[in-house]
Every structure is written in C-alpha cells, then in structure tokens.
C-alpha atoms as a PDB file:
ATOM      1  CA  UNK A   1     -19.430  34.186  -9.424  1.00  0.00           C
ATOM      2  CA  UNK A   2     -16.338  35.182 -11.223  1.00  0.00           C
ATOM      3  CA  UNK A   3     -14.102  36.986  -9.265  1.00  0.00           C
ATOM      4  CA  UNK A   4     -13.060  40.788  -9.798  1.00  0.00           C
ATOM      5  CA  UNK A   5     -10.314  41.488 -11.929  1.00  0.00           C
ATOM      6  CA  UNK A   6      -7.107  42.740 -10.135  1.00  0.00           C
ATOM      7  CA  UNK A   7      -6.102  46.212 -10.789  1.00  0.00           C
ATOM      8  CA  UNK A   8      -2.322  45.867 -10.701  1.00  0.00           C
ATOM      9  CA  UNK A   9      -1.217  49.443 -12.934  1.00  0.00           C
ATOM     10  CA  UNK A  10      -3.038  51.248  -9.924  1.00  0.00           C
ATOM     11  CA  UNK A  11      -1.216  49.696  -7.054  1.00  0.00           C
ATOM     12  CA  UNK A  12       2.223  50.760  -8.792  1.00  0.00           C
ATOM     13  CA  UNK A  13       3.892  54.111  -7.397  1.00  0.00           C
ATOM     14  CA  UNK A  14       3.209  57.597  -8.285  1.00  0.00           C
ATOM     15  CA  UNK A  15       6.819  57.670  -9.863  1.00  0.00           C
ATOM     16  CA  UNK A  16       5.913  54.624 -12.346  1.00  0.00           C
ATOM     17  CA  UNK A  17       2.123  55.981 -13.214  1.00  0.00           C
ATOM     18  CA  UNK A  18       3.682  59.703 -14.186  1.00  0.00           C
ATOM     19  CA  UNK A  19       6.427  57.623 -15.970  1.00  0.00           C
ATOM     20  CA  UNK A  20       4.204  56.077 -17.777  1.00  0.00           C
ATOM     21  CA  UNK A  21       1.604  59.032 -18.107  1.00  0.00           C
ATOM     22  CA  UNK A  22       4.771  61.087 -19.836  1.00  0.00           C
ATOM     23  CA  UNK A  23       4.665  59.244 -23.242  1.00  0.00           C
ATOM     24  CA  UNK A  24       1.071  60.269 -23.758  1.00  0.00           C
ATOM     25  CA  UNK A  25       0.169  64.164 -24.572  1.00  0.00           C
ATOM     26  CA  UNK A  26      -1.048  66.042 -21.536  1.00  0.00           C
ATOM     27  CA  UNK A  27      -4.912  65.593 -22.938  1.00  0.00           C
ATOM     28  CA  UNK A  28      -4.476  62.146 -22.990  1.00  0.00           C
ATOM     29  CA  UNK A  29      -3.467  61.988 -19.552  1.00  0.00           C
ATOM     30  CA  UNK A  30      -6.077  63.924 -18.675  1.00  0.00           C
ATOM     31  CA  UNK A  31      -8.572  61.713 -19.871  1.00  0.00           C
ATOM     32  CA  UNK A  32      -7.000  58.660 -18.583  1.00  0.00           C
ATOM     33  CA  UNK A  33      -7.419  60.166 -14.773  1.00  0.00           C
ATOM     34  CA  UNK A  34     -10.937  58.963 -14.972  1.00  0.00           C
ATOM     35  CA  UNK A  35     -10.150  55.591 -15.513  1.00  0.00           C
ATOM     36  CA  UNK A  36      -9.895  55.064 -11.705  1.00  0.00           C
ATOM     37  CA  UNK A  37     -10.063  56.774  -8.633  1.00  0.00           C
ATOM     38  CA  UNK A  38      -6.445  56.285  -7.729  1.00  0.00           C
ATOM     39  CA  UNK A  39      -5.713  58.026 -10.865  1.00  0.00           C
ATOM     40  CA  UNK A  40      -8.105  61.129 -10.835  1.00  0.00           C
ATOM     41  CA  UNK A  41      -5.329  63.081  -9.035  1.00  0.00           C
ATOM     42  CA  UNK A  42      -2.331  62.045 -11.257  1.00  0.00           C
ATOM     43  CA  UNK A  43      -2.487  64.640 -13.849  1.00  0.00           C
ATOM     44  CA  UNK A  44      -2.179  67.398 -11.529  1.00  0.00           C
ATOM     45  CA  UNK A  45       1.429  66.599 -10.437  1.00  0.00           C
ATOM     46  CA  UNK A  46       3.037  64.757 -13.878  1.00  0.00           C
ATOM     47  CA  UNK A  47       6.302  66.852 -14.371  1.00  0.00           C
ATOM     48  CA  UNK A  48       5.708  66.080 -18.205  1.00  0.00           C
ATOM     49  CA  UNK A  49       3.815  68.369 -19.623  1.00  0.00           C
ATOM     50  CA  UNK A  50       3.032  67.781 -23.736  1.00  0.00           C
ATOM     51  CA  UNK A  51       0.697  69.908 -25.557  1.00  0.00           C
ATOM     52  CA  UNK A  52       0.632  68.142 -29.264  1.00  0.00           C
ATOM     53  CA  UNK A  53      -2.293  68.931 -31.216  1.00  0.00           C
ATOM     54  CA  UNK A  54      -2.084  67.073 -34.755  1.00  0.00           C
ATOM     55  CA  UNK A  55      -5.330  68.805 -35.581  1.00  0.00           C
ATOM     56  CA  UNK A  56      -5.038  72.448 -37.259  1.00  0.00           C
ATOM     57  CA  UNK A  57      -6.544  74.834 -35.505  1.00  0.00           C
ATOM     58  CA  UNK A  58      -8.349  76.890 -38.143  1.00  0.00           C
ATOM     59  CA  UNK A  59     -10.423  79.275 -36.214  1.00  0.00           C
ATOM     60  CA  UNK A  60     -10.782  81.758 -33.229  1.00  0.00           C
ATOM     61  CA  UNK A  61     -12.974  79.277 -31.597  1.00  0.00           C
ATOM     62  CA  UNK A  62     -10.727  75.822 -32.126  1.00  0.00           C
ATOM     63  CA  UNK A  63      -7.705  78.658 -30.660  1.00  0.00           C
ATOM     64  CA  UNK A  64      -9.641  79.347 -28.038  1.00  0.00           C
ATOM     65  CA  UNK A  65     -10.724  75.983 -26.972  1.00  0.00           C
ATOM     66  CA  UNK A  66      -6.649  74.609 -26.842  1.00  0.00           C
ATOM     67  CA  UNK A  67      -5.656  77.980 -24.867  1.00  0.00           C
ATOM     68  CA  UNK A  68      -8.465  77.384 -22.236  1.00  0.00           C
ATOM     69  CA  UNK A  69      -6.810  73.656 -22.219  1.00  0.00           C
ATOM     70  CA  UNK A  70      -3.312  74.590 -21.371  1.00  0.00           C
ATOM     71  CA  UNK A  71      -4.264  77.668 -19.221  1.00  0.00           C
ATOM     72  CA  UNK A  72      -6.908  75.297 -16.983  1.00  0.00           C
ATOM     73  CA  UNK A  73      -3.971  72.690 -16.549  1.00  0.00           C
ATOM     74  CA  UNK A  74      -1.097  75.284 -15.620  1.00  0.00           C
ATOM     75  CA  UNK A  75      -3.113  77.305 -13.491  1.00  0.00           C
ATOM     76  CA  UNK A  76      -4.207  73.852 -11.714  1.00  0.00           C
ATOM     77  CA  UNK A  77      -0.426  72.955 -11.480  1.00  0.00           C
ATOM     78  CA  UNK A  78       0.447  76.624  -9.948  1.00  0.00           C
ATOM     79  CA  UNK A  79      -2.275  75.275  -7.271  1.00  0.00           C
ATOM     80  CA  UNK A  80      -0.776  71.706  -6.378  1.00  0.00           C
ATOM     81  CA  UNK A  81       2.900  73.190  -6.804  1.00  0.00           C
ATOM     82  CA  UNK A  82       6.113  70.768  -7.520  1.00  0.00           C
ATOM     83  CA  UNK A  83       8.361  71.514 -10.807  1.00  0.00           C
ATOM     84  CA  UNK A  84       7.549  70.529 -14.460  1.00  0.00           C
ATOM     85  CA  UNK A  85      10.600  69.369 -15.438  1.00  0.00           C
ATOM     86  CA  UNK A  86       9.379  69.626 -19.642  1.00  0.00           C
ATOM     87  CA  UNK A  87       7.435  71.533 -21.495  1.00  0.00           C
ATOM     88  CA  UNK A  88       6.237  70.579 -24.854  1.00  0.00           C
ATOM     89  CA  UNK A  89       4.134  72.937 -26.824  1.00  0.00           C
ATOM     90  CA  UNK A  90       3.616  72.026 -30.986  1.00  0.00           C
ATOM     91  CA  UNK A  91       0.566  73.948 -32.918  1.00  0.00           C
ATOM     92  CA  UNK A  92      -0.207  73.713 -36.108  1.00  0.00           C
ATOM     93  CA  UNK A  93      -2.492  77.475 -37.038  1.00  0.00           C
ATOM     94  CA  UNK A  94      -4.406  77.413 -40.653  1.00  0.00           C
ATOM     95  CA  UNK A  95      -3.391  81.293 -40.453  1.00  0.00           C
ATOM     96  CA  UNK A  96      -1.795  83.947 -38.573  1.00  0.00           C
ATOM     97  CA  UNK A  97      -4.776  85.951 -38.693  1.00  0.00           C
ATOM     98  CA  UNK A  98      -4.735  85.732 -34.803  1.00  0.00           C
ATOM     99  CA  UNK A  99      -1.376  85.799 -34.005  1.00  0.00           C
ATOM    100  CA  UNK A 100      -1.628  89.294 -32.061  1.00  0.00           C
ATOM    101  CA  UNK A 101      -4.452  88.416 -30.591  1.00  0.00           C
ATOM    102  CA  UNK A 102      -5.079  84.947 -29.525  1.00  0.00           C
ATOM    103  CA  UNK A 103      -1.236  83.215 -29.883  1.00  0.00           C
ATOM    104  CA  UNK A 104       1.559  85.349 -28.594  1.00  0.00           C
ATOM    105  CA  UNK A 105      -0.125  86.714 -25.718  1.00  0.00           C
ATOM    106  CA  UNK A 106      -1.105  83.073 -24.507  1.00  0.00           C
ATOM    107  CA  UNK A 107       2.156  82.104 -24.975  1.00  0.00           C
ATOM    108  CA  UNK A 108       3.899  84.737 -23.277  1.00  0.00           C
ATOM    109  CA  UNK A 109       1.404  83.857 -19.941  1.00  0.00           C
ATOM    110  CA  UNK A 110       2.542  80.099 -20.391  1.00  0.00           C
ATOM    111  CA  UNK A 111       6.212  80.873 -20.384  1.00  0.00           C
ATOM    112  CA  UNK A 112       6.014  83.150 -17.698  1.00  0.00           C
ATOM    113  CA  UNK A 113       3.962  80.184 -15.248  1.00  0.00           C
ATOM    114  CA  UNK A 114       6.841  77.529 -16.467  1.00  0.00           C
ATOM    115  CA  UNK A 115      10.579  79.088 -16.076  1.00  0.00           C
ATOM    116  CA  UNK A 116       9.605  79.373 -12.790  1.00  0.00           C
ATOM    117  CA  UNK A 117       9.056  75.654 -12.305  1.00  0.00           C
ATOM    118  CA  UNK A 118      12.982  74.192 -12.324  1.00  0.00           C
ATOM    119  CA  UNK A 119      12.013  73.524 -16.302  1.00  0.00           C
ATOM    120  CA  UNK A 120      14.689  71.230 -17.809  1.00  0.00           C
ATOM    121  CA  UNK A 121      13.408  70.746 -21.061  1.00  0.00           C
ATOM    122  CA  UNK A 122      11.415  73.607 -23.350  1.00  0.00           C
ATOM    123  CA  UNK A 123      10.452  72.307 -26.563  1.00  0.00           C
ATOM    124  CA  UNK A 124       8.236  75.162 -28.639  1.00  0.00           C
ATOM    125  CA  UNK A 125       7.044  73.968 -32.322  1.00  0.00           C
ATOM    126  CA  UNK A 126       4.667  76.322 -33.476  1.00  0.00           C
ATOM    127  CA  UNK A 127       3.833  76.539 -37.803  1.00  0.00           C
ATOM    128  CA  UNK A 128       1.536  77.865 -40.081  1.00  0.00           C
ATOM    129  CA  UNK A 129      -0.730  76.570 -43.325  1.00  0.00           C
ATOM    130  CA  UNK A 130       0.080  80.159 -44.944  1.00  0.00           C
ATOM    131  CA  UNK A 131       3.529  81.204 -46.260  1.00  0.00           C
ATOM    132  CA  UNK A 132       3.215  84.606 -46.179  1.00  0.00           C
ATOM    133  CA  UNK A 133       1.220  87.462 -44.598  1.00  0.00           C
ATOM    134  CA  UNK A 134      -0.569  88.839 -47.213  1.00  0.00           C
ATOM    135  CA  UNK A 135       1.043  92.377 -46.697  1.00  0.00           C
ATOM    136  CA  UNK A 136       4.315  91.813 -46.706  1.00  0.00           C
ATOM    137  CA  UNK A 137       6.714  89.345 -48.176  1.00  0.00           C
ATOM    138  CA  UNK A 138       8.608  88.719 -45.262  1.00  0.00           C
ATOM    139  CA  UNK A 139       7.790  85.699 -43.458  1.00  0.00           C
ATOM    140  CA  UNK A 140       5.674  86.620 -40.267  1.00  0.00           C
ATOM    141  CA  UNK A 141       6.820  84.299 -36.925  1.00  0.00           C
ATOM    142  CA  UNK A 142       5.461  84.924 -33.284  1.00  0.00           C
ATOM    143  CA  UNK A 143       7.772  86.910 -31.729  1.00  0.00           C
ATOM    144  CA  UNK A 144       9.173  84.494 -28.515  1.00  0.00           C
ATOM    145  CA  UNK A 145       8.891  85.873 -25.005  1.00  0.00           C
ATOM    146  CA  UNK A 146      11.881  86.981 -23.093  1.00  0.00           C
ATOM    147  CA  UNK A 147      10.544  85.589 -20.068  1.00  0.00           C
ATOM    148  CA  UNK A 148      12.789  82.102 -22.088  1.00  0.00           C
ATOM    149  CA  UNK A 149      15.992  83.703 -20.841  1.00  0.00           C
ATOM    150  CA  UNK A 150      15.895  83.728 -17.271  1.00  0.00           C
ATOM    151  CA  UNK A 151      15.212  80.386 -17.274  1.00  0.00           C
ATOM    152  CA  UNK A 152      18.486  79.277 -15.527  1.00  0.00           C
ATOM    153  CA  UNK A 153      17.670  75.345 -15.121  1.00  0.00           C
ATOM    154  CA  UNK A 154      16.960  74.590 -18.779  1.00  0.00           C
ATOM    155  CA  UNK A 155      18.958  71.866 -20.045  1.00  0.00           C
ATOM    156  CA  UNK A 156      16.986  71.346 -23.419  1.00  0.00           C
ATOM    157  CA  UNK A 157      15.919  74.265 -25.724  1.00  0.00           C
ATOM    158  CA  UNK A 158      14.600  73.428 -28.820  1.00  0.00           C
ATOM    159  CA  UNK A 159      12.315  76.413 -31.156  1.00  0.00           C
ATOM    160  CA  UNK A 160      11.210  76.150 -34.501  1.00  0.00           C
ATOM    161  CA  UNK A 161       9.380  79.203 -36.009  1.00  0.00           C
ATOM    162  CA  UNK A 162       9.924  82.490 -33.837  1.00  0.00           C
ATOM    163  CA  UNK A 163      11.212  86.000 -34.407  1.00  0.00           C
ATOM    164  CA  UNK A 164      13.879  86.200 -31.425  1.00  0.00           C
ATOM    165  CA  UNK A 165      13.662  90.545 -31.453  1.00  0.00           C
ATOM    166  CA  UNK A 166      13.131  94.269 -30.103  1.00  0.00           C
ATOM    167  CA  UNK A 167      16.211  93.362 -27.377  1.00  0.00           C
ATOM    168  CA  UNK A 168      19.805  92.626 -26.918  1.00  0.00           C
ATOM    169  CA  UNK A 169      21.392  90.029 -24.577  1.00  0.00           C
ATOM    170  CA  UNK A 170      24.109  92.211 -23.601  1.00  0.00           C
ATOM    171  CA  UNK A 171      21.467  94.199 -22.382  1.00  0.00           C
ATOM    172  CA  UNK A 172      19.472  91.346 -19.942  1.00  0.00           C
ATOM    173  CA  UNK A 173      20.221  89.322 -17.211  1.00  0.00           C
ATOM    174  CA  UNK A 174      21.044  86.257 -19.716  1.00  0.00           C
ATOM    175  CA  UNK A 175      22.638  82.926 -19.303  1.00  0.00           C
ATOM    176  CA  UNK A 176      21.970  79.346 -19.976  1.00  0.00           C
ATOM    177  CA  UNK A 177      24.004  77.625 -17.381  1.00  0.00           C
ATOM    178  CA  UNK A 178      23.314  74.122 -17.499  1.00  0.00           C
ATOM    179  CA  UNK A 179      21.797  73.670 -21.341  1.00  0.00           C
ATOM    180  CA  UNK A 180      23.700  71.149 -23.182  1.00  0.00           C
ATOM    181  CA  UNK A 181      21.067  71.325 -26.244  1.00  0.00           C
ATOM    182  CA  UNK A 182      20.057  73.943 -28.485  1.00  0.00           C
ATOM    183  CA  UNK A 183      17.836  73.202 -31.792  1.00  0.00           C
ATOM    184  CA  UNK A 184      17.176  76.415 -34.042  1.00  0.00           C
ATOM    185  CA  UNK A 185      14.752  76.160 -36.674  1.00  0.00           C
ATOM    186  CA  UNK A 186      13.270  78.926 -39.006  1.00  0.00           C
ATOM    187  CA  UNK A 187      14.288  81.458 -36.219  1.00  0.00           C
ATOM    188  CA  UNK A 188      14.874  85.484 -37.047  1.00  0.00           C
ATOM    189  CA  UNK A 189      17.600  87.436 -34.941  1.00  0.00           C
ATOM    190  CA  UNK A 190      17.783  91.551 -35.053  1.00  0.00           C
ATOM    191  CA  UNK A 191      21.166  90.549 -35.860  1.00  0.00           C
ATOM    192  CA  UNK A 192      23.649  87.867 -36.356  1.00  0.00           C
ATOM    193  CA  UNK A 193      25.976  89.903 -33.353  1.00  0.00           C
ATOM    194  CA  UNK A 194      23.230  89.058 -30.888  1.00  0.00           C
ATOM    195  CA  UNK A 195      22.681  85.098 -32.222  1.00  0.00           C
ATOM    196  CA  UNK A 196      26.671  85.427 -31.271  1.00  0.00           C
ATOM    197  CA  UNK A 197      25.661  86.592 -27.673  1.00  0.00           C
ATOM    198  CA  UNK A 198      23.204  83.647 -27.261  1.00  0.00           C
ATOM    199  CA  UNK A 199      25.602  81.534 -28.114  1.00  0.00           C
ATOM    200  CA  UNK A 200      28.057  82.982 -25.787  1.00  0.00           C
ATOM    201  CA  UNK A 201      25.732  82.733 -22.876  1.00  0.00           C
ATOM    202  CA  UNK A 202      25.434  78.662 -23.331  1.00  0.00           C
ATOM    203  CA  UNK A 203      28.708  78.082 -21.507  1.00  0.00           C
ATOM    204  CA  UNK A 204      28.018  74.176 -21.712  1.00  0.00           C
ATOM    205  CA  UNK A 205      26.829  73.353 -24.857  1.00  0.00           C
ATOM    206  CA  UNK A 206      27.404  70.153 -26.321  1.00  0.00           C
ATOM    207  CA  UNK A 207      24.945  69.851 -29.047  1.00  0.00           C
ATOM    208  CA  UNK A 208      23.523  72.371 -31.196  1.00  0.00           C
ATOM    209  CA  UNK A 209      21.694  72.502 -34.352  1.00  0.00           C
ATOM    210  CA  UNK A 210      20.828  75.425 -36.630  1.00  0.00           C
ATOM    211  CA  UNK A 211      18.829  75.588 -39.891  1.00  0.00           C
ATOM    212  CA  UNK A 212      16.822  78.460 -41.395  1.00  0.00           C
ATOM    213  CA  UNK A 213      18.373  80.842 -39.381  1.00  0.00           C
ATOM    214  CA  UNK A 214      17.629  84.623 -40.840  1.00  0.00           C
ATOM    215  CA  UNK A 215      19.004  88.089 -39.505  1.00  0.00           C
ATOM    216  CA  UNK A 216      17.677  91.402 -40.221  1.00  0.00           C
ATOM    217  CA  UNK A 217      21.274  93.003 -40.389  1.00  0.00           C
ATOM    218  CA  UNK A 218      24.367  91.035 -41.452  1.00  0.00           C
ATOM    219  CA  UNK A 219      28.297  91.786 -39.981  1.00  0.00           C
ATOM    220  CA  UNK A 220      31.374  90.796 -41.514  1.00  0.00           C
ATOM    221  CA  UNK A 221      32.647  88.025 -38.861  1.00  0.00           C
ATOM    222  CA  UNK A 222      35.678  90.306 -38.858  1.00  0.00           C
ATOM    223  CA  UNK A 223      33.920  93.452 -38.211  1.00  0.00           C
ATOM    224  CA  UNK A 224      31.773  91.625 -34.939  1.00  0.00           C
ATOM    225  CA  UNK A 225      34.321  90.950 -31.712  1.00  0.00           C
ATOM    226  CA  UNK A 226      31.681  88.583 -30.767  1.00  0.00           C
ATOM    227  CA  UNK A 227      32.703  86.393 -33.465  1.00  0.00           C
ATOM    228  CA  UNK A 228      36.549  86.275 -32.451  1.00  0.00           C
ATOM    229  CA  UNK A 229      35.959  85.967 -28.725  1.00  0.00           C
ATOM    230  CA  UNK A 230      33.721  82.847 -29.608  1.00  0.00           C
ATOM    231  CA  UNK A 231      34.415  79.711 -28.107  1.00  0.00           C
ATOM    232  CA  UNK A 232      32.239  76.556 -27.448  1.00  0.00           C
ATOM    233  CA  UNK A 233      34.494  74.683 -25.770  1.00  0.00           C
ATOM    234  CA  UNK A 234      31.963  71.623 -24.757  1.00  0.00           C
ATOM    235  CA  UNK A 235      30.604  71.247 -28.245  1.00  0.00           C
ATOM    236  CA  UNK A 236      30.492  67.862 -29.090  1.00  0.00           C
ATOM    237  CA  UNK A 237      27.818  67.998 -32.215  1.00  0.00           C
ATOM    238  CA  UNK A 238      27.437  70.949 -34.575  1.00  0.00           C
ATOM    239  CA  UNK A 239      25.027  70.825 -37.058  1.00  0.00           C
ATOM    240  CA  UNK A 240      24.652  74.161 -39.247  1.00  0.00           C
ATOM    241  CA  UNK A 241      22.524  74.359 -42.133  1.00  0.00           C
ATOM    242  CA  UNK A 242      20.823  77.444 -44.165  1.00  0.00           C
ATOM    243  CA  UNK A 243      22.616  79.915 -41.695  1.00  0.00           C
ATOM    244  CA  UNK A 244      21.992  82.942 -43.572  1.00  0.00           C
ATOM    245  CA  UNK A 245      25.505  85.083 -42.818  1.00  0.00           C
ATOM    246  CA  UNK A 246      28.972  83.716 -42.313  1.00  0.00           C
ATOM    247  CA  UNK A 247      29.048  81.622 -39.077  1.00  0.00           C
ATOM    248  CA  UNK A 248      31.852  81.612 -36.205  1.00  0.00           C
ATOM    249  CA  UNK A 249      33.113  78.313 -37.168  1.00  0.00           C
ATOM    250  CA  UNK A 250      36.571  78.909 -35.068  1.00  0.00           C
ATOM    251  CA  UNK A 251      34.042  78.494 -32.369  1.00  0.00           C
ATOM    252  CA  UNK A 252      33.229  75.189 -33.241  1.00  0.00           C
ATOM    253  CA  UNK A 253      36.754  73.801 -33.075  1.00  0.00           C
ATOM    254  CA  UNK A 254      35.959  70.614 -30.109  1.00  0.00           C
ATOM    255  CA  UNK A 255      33.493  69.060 -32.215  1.00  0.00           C
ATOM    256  CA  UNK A 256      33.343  65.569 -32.755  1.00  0.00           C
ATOM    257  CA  UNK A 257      30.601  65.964 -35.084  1.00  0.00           C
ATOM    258  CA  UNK A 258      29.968  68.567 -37.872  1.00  0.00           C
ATOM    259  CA  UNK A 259      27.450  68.885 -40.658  1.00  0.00           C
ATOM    260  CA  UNK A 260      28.024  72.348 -42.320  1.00  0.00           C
ATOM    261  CA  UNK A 261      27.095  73.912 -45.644  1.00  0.00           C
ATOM    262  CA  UNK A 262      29.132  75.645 -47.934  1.00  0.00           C
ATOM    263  CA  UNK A 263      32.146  73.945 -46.024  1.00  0.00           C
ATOM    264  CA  UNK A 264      35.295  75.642 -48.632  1.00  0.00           C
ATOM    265  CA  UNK A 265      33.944  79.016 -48.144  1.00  0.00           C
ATOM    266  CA  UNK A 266      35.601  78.630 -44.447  1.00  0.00           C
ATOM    267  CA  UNK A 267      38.807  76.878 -46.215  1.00  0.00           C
ATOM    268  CA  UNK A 268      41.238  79.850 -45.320  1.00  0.00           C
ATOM    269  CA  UNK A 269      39.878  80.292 -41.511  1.00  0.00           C
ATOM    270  CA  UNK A 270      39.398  76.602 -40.183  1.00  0.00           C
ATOM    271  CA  UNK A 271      41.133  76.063 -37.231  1.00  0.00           C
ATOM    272  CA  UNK A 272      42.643  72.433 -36.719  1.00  0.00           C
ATOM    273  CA  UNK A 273      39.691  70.144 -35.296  1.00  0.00           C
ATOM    274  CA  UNK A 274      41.761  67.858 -32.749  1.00  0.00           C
ATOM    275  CA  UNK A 275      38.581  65.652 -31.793  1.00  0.00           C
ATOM    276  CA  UNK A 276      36.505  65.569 -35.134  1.00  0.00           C
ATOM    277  CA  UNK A 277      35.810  62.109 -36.545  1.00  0.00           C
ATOM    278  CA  UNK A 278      32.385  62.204 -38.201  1.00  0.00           C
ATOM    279  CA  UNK A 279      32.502  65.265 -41.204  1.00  0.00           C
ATOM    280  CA  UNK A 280      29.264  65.993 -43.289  1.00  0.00           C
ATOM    281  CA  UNK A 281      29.616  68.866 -46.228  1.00  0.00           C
ATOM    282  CA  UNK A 282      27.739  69.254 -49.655  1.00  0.00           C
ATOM    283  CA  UNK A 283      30.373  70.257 -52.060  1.00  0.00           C
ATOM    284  CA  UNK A 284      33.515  69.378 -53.253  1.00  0.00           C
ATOM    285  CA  UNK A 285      36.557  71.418 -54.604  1.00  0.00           C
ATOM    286  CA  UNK A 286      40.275  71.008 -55.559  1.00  0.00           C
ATOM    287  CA  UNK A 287      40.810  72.427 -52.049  1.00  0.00           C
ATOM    288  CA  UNK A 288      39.169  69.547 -50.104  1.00  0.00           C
ATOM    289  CA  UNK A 289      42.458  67.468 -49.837  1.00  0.00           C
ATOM    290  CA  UNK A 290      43.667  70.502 -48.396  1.00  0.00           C
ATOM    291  CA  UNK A 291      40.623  71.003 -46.098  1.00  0.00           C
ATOM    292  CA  UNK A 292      40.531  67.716 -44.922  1.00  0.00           C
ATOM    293  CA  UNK A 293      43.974  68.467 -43.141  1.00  0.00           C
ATOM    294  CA  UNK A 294      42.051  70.408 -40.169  1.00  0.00           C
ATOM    295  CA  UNK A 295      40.534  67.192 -39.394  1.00  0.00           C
ATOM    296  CA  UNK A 296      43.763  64.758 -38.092  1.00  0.00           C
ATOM    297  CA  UNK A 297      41.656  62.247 -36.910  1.00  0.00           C
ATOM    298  CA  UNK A 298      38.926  62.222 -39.365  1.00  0.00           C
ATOM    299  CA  UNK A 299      37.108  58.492 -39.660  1.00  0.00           C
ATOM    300  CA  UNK A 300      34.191  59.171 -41.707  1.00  0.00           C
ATOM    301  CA  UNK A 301      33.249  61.806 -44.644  1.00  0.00           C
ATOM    302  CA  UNK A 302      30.166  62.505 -46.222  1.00  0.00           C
ATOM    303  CA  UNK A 303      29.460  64.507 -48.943  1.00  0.00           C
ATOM    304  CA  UNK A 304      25.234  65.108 -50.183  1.00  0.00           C
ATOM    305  CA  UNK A 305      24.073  67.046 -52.568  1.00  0.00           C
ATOM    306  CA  UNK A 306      21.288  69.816 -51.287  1.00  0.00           C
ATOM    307  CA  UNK A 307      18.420  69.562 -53.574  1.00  0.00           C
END
C-alpha cells in the first residue's frame, strides 16, 4: 500500500503561504484556497492584493463580472479585518463607453474600502483600446478619486491614465508623509500650480517619475510661487519625460539620478547638482560643456535620441 504523500507547503506558517500567495494575482489565489483545507481560509487575510486582468474587458457584462470579483473579495476582507498593505489594480477596457457608469464609480468604492487599511503600496494601471472619445479630441481618462489623498501610510504611488481634477490641494487635508515613490503616467492636472502642490505635499520623496503629464492651464514657472518655494530635498531619482509645461527643476537639485528632456532649455536656471552622478538628456548644444558644470561630480552621461 503506498503510503500518502506528505503535504509539507501546508504545514509552513501563515506568513510563508501569504508570502508565497503574493506573487500570484488575487484570482489565482483564490483558486488555489481549494487546493486544501488548510488553505481555504488564506485568501481572506493575504495583505497583497493584485487585480491583473490580461484579458480586455470588452463589454458591460465581462465589466461587470471583474467588479463583482474585487467588490466580493474587499467586502470579505472588511469582514476578517487586518491591513492590505498593496493594492494592485491594472484593466485593460475595449472602450470607455462605460466609464461613467460601470468604472469610476467602482473605483471610487474600492479606494474608499483600502486607504483605510494602513495601504503602503497603491499601484492603479487602468488603459483603453480607443484613442479618443468620439466627441471630442481630447483624450478622455477616469477621473481618480480623492479619497487617494488622505491616505497617510502610502509609501508607493504609482497611476497611469487618470484625470487628477475639479479640486485643489491647497484646498484638502493633503499630505503624503511617508511616500518615497511616485510614478506619473498619462496623468491630466487642472493645472501645472496644483501638480506643484502634490509635489510639495511628498515631503520624503526619493524617487519620482513623470511622463505624459498634461495640464489644462499652463503658468510661467516665474509667475507660480509654488515653483520657487519648491524643494525635494530627499530626491534621489528624477525621471521627467513629456512634461507638458516648464518643470521646477531647482527643485530637483539632490538628485543622484536625472533623466530629463529638453535639458538646455533649463541651461540659464540650473542650480549646481552637488550629488548627481548618473545624467540622461536627448540633445546636444554648444552650451553642454557649459551645462555639464552644474554637475561637479558627474560619472556617467547619456545622450538618446527621442524617436
């Protein structure tokens, strides 16, 4: 009679099984809980909570089926209690026919359940098959819940593909107290004055990235206090691409690393970089040797060519 195989992943601790629960998306994990008894619980209390879905969701019903998803497993870990500690949400939509309707207000319920939860990490990916609504020529994003901002824990923030509108931060209780990351992609400010006040509220920073960054109404850095008052004194790595206005780059002085477009069009305003070594532009000029002075302890220069 052969004997019965030993079930060693089961007898390890709670602490290992989430661990190793966390590099699967939340569905996955899911569906592993039925693998054994010991595990039928487990899902309920991982503090990693990953909501991929590589399949485009092309209709009300496939929408509606991935909302009931995430709703059924936040509402279960409102029940059981304990923090999630991250948060990753990326969608791919065929349309933003039900953006109104069936995404933002989702979202905006999801947030709300999670800042609450001592969140560390908020990653938020959302993207569309279509370019354009077919009304307008501006590009149409979901417009990202303030509920975001009074999350006072967060540590990570990374968002790709939101209008961040209809408020000020000088107006709301704001502040990012311990996040050391922020990622911007294809995001849309009222303003550049109030991407300034974001910044201004990240008192730690040490690594942020911005690309496709768009503002409805543009201020001369000179005419915008914001922009003078500026200073990210725990930046480490700056990385600033398609930033559609001119950017605070005095504020951006402690960097050891910076990738930056259109690098000369700062020439007469860079400050002197004391702890840069790693320097990434895309153009040269006669006034690069000149440049290149702000940088005293410069070790390595690249220059690309955008496409």
């Amino acid at each position: 009679m052969a004997a019965t195989a030993e079930d060693r992943i089961s007898s390890l601790s709670d602490d290992i099984l989430h661990r190793i629960l966390s590099f699967n998306t939340t569905k996955d994990a899911v569906t592993a809980s039925t693998l054994s008894k010991r595990w039928v619980d487990l899902w309920h209390t991982i503090p990693f909570l990953n909501f991929t879905n590589n399949k485009l969701l092309h209709n009300s019903e496939s929408i509606l089926r991935f909302n009931l998803f995430v709703c059924s497993v936040l509402l279960s870990r409102s029940t059981v209690g304990g923090s999630i500690n991250s948060f990753h949400l990326d969608v791919r939509y065929d349309n933003r026919k039900h953006l109104d309707s069936l995404i933002t207000p989702n979202l905006n319920i999801w947030l709300k359940l999670i800042v609450k939860r001592q969140l560390n990490h908020l990653n938020l990916h959302l993207s569309f098959n279509d370019v354009y609504d077919e009304n307008s020529i501006f590009y149409v994003r979901p417009k990202l819940p303030n509920s975001i901002f009074s999350c006072k824990t967060l540590v990570v923030l990374n968002l790709s593909c939101f209008d961040v509108k209809g408020f000020s931060f000088s107006n709301i209780e704001f502040g990012f107290p311990s996040l050391k990351t922020l990622h911007l992609t294809n995001i849309s400010f009222d303003d550049d004055e109030n991407f300034m006040l974001l910044l201004a509220g990240c008192s730690v920073l040490e690594d942020l990235k911005v690309c496709k960054v768009f503002f409805d109404v543009q201020k001369e850095v000179e005419e915008c206090q914001m922009a003078e008052s500026l200073s990210l004194s725990k930046l480490i790595r700056a990385d600033i691409t398609y930033f559609w206005s001119d950017f605070p780059i005095k504020a951006l002085f402690n960097s050891k690393f910076l990738r930056m477009q259109k690098m000369l069009y700062y020439y007469y305003e860079l400050p002197i970089f004391h702890n840069l070594t790693h320097l990434v532009i895309n153009e040269v000029s006669d006034k690069l040797p000149r440049m290149l002075k702000c940088f005293p302890k410069l070790q390595n220069l690249v220059i690309y060519q955008v496409c």
